[in-house]
PDB file of N, CA and C in Angstrom:
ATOM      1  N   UNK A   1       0.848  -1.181   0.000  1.00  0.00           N
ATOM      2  CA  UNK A   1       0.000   0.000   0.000  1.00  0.00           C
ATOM      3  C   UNK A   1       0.887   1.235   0.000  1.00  0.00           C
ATOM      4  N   UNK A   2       1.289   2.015  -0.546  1.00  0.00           N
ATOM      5  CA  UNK A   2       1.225   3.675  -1.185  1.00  0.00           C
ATOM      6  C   UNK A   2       2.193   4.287   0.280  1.00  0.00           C
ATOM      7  N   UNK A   3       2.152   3.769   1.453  1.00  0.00           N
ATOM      8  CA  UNK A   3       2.918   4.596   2.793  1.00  0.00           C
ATOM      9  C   UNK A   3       3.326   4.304   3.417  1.00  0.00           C
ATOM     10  N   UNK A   4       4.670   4.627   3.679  1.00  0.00           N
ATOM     11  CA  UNK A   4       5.556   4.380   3.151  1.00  0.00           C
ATOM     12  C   UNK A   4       5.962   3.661   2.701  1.00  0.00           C
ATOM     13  N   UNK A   5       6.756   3.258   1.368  1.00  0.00           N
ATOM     14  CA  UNK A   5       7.108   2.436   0.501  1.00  0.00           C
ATOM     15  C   UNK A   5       8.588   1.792  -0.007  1.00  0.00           C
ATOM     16  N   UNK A   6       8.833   0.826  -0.269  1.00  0.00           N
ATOM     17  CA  UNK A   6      10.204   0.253  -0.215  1.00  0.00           C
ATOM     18  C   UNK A   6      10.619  -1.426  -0.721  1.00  0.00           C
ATOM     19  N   UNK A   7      10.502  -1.809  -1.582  1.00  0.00           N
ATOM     20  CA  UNK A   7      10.788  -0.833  -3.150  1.00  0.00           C
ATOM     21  C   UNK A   7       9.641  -1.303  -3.485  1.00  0.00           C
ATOM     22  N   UNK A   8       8.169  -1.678  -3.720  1.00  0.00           N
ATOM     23  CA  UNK A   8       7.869  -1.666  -4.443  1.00  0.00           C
ATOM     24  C   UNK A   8       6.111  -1.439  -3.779  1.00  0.00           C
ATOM     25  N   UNK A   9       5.038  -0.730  -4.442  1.00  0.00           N
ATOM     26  CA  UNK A   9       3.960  -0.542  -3.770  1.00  0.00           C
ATOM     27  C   UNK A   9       2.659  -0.616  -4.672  1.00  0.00           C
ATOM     28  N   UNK A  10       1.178  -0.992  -4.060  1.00  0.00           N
ATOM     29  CA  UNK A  10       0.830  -1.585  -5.169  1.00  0.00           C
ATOM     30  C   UNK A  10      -0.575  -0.359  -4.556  1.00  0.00           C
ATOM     31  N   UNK A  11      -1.289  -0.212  -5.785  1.00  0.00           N
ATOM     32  CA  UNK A  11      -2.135   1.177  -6.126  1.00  0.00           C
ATOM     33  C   UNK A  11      -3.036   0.381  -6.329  1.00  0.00           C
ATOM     34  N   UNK A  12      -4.617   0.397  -5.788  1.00  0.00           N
ATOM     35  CA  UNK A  12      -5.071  -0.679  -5.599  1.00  0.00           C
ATOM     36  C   UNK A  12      -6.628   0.589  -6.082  1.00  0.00           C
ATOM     37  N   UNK A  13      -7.574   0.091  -7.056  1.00  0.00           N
ATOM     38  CA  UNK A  13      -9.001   0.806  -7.692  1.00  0.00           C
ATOM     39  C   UNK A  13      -9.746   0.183  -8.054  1.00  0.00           C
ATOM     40  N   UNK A  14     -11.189   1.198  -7.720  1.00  0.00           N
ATOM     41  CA  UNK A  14     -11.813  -0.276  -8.693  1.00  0.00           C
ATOM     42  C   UNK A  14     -12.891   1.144  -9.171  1.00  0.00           C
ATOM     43  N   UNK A  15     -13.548   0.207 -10.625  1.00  0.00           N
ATOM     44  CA  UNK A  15     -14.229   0.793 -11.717  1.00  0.00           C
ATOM     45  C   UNK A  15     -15.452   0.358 -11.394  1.00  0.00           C
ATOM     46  N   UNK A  16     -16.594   1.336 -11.218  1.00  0.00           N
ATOM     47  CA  UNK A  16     -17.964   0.992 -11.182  1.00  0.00           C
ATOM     48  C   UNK A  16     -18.532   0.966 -12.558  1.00  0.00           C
ATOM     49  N   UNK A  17     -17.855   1.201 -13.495  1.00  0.00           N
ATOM     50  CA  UNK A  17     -18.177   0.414 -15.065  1.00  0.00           C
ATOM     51  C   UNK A  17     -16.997   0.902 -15.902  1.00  0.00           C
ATOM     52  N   UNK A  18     -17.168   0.292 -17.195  1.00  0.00           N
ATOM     53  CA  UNK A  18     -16.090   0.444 -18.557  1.00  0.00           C
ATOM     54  C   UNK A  18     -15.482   1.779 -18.568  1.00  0.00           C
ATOM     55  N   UNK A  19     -14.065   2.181 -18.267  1.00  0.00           N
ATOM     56  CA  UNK A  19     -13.749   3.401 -18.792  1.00  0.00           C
ATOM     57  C   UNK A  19     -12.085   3.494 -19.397  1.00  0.00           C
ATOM     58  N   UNK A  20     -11.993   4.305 -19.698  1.00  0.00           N
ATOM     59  CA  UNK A  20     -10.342   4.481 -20.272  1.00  0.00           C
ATOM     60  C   UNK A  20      -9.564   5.042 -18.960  1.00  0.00           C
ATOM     61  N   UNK A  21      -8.636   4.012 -18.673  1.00  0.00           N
ATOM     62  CA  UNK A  21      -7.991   4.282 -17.502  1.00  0.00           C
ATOM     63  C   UNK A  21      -6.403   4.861 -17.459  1.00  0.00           C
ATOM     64  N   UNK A  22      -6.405   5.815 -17.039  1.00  0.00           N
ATOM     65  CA  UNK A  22      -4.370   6.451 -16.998  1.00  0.00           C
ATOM     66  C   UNK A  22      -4.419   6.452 -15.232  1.00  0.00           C
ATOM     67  N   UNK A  23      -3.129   5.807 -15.315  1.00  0.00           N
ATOM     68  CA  UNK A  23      -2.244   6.420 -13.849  1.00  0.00           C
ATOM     69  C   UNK A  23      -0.872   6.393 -14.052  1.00  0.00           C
ATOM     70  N   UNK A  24      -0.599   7.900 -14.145  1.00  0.00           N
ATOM     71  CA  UNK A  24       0.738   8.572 -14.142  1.00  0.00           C
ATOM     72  C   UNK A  24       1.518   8.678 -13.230  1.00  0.00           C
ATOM     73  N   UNK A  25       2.881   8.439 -12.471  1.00  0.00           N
ATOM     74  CA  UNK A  25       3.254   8.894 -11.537  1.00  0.00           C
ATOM     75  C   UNK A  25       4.175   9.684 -11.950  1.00  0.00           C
ATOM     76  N   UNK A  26       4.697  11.309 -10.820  1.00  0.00           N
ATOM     77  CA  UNK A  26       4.973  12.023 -11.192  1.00  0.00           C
ATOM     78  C   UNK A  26       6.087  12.445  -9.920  1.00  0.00           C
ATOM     79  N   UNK A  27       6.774  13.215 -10.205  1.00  0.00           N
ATOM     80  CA  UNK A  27       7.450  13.719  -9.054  1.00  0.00           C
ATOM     81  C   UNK A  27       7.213  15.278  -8.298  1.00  0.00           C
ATOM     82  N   UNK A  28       8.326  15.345  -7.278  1.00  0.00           N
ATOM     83  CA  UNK A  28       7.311  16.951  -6.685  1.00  0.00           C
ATOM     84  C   UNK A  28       7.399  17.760  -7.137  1.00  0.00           C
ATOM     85  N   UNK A  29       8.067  17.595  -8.814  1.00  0.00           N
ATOM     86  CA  UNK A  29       8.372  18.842  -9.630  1.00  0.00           C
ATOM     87  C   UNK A  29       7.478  18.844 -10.113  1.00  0.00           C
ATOM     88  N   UNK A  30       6.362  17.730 -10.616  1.00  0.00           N
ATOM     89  CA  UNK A  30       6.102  17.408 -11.648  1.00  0.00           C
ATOM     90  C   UNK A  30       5.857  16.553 -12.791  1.00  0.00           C
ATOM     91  N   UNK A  31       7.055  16.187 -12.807  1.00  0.00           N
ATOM     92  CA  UNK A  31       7.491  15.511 -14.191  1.00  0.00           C
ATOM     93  C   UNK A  31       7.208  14.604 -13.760  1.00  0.00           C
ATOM     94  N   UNK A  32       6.918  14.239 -15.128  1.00  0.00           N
ATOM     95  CA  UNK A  32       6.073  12.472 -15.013  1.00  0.00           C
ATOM     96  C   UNK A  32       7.526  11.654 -15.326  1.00  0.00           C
ATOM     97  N   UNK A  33       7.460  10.279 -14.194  1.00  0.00           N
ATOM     98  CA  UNK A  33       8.145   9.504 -14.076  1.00  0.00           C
ATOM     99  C   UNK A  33       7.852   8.242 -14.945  1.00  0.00           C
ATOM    100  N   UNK A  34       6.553   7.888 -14.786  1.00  0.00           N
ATOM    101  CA  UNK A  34       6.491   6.631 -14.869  1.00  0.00           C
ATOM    102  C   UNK A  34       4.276   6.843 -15.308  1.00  0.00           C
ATOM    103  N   UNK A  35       4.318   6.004 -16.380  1.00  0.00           N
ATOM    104  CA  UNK A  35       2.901   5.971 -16.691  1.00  0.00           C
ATOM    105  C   UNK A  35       2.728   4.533 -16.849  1.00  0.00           C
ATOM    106  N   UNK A  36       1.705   4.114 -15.817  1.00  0.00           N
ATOM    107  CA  UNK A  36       1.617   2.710 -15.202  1.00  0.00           C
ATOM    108  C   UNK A  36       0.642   1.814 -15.961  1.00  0.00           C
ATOM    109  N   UNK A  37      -0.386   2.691 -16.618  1.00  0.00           N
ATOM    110  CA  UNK A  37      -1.968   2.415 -17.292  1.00  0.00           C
ATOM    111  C   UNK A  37      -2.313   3.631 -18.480  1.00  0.00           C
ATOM    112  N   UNK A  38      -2.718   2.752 -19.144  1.00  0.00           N
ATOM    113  CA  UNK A  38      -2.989   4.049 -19.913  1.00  0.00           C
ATOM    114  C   UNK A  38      -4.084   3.195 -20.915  1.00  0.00           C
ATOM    115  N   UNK A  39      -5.235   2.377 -20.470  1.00  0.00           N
ATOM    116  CA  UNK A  39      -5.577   1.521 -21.436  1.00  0.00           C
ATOM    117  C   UNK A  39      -7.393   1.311 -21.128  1.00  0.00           C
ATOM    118  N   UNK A  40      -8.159   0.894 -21.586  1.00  0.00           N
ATOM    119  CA  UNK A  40     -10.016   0.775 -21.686  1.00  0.00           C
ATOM    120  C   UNK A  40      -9.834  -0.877 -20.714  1.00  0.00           C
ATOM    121  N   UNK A  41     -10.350  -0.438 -19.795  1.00  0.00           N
ATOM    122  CA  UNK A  41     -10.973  -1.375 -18.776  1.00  0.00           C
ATOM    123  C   UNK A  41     -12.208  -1.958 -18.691  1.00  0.00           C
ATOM    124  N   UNK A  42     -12.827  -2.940 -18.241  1.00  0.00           N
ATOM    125  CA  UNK A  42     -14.200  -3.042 -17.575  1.00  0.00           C
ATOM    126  C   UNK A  42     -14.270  -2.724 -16.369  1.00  0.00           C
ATOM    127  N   UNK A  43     -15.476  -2.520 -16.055  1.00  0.00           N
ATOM    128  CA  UNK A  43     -15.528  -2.364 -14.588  1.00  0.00           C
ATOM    129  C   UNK A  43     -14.857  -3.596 -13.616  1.00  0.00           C
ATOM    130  N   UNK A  44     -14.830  -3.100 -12.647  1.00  0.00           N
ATOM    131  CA  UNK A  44     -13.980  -4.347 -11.521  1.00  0.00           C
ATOM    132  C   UNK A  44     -13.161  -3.608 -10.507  1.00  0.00           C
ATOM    133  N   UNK A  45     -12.831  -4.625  -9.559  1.00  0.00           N
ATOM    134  CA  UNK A  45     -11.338  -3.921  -8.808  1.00  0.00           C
ATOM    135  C   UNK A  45     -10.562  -4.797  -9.490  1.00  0.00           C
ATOM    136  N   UNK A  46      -9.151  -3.820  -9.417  1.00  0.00           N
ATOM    137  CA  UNK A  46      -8.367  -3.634 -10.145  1.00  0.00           C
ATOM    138  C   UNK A  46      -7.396  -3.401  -9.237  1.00  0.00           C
ATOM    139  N   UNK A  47      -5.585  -3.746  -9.448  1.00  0.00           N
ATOM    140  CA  UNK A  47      -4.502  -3.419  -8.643  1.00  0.00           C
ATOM    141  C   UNK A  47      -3.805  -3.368  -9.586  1.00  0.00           C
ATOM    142  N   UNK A  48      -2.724  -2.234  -9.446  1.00  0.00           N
ATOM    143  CA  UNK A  48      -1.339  -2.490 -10.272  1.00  0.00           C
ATOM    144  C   UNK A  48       0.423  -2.255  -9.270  1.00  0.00           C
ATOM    145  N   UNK A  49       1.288  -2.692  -9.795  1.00  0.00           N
ATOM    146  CA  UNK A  49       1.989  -2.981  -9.233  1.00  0.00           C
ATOM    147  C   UNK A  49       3.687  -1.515  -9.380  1.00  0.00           C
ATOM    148  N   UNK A  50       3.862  -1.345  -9.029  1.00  0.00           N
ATOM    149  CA  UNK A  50       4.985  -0.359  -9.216  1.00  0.00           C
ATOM    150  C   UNK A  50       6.271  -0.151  -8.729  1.00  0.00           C
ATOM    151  N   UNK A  51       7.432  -0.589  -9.432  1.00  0.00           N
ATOM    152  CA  UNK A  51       8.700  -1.004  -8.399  1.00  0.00           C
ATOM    153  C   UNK A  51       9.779   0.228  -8.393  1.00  0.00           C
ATOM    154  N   UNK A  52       9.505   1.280  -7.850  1.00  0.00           N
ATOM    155  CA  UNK A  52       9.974   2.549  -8.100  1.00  0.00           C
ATOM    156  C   UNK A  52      11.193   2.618  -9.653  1.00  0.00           C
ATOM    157  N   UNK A  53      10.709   2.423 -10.424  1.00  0.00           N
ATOM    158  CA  UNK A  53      11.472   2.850 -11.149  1.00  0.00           C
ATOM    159  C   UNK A  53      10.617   3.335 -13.085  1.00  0.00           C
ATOM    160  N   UNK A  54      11.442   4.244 -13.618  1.00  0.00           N
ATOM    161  CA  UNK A  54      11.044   5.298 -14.753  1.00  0.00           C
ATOM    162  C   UNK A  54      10.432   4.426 -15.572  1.00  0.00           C
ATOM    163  N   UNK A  55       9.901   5.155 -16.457  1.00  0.00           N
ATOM    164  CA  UNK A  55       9.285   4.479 -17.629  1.00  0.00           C
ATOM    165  C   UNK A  55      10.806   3.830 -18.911  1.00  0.00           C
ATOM    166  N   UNK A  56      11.811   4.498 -18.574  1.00  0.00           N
ATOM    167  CA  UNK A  56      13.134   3.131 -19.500  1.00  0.00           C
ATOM    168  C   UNK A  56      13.607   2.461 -18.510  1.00  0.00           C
ATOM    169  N   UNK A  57      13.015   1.945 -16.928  1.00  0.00           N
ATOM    170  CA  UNK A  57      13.048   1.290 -16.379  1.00  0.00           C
ATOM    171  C   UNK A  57      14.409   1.385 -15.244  1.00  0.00           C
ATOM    172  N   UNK A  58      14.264   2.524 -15.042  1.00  0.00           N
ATOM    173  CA  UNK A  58      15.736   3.191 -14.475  1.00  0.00           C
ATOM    174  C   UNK A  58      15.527   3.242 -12.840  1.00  0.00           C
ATOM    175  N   UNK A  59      16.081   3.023 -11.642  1.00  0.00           N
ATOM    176  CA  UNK A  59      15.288   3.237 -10.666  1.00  0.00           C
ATOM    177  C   UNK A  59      15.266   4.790 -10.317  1.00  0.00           C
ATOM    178  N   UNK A  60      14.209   5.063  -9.422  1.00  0.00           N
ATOM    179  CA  UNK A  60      13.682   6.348  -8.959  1.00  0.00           C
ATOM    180  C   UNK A  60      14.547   6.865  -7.020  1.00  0.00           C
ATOM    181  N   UNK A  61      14.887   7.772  -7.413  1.00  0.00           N
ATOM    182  CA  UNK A  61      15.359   8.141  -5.798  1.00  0.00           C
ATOM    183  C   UNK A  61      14.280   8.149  -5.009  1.00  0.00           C
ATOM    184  N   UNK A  62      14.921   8.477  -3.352  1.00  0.00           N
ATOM    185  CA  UNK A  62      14.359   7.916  -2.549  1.00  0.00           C
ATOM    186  C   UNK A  62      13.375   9.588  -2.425  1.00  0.00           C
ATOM    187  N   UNK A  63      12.201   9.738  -2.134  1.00  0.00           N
ATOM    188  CA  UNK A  63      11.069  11.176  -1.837  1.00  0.00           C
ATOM    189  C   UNK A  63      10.312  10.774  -2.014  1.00  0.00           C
ATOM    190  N   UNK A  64       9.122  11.976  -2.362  1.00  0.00           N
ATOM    191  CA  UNK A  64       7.809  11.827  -2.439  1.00  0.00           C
ATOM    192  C   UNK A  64       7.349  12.145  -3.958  1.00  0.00           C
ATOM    193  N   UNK A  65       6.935  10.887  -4.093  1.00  0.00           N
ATOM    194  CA  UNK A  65       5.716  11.144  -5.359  1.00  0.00           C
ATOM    195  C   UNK A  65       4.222  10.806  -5.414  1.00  0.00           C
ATOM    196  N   UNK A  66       3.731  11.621  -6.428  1.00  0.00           N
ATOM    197  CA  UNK A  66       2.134  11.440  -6.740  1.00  0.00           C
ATOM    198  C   UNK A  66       1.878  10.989  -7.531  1.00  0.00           C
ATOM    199  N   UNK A  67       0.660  10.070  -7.368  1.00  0.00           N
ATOM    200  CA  UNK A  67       0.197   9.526  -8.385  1.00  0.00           C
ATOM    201  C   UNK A  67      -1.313   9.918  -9.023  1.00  0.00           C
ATOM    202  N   UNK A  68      -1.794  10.106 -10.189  1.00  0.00           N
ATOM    203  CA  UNK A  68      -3.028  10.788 -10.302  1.00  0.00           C
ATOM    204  C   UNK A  68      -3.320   9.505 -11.623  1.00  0.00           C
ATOM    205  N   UNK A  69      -4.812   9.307 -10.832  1.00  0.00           N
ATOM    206  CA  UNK A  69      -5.696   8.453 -11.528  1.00  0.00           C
ATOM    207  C   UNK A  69      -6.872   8.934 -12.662  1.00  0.00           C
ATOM    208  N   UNK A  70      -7.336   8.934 -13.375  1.00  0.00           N
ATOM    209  CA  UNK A  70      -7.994   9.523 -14.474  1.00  0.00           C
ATOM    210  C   UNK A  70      -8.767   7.951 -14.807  1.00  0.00           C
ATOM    211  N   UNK A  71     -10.423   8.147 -14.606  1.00  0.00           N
ATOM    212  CA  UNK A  71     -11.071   7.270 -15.073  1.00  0.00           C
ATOM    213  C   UNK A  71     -12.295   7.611 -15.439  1.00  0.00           C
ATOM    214  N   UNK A  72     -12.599   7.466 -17.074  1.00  0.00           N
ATOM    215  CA  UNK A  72     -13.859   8.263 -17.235  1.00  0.00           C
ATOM    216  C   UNK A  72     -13.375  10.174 -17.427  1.00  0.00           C
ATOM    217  N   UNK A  73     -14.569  10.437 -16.186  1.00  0.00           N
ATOM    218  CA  UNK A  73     -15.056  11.548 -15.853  1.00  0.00           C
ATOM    219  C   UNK A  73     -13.995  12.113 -14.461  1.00  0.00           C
ATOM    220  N   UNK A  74     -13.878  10.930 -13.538  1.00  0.00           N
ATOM    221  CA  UNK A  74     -13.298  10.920 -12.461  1.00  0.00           C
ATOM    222  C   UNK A  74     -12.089  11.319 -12.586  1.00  0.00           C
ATOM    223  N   UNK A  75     -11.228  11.907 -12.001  1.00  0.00           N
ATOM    224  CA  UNK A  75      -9.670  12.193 -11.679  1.00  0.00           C
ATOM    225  C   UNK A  75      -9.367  12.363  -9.938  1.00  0.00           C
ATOM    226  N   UNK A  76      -8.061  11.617  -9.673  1.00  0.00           N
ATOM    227  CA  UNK A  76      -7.744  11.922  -7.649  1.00  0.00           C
ATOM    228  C   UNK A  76      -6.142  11.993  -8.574  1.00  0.00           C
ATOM    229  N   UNK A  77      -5.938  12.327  -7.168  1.00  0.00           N
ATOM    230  CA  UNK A  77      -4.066  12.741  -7.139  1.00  0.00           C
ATOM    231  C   UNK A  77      -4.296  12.189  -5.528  1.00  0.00           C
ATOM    232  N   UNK A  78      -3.146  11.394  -5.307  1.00  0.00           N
ATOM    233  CA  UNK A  78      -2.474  10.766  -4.301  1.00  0.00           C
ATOM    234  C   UNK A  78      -1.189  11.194  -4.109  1.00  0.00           C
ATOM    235  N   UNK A  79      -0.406  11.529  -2.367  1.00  0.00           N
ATOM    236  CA  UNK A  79       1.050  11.007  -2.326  1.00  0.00           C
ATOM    237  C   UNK A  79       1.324  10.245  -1.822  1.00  0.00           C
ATOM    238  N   UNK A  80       2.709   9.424  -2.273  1.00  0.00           N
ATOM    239  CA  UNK A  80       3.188   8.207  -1.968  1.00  0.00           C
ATOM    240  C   UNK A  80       4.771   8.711  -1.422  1.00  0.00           C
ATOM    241  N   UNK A  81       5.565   7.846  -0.215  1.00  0.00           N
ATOM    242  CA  UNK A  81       7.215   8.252  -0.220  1.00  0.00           C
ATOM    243  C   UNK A  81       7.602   7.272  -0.608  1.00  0.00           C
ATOM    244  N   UNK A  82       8.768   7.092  -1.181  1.00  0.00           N
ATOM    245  CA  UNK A  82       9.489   5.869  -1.311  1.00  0.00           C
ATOM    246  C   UNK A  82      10.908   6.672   0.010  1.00  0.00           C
ATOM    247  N   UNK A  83      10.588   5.351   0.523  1.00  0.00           N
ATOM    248  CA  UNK A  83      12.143   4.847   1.534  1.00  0.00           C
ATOM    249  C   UNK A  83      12.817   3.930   0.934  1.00  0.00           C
ATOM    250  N   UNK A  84      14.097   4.697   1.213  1.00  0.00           N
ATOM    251  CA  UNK A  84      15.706   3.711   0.960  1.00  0.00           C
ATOM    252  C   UNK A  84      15.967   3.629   1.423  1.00  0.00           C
TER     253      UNK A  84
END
């Protein structure tokens, strides 16, 4: 679960029907690190898995990042720390 984290933490949703799902994680600048989902779901719960590291698969230092979910209509922003 998302607090504190080390190395790897799992983002856990669920869909009350069919939608196009993104979850980006980003850092406290900003910049997107890592885009986890980006794909048309059915409804369900749903988990995905995330082992701190970039989208060319590089690992991520140790702070705080957010993650923001986009489903449908819906959008949240979460923070997460990773400990080293």
């Amino acid at each position: 679960y998302p607090n504190p984290f080390n190395p790897t933490t799992t983002l856990r949703y669920d869909l009350p029907e069919h939608a196009s799902v993104s979850i980006i994680i980003y850092d406290v600048m900003g910049r997107k690190v890592r885009s986890l989902v980006n794909t048309e779901q059915p409804a369900g719960y749903r988990y995905i898995r995330w082992d701190a590291t970039n989208d060319i698969g590089g690992p991520v230092s140790a702070g705080m990042y957010i993650y923001m979910i986009k489903a449908g209509d819906f959008t949240q922003t979460k923070k997460m720390v990773l400990l080293k």
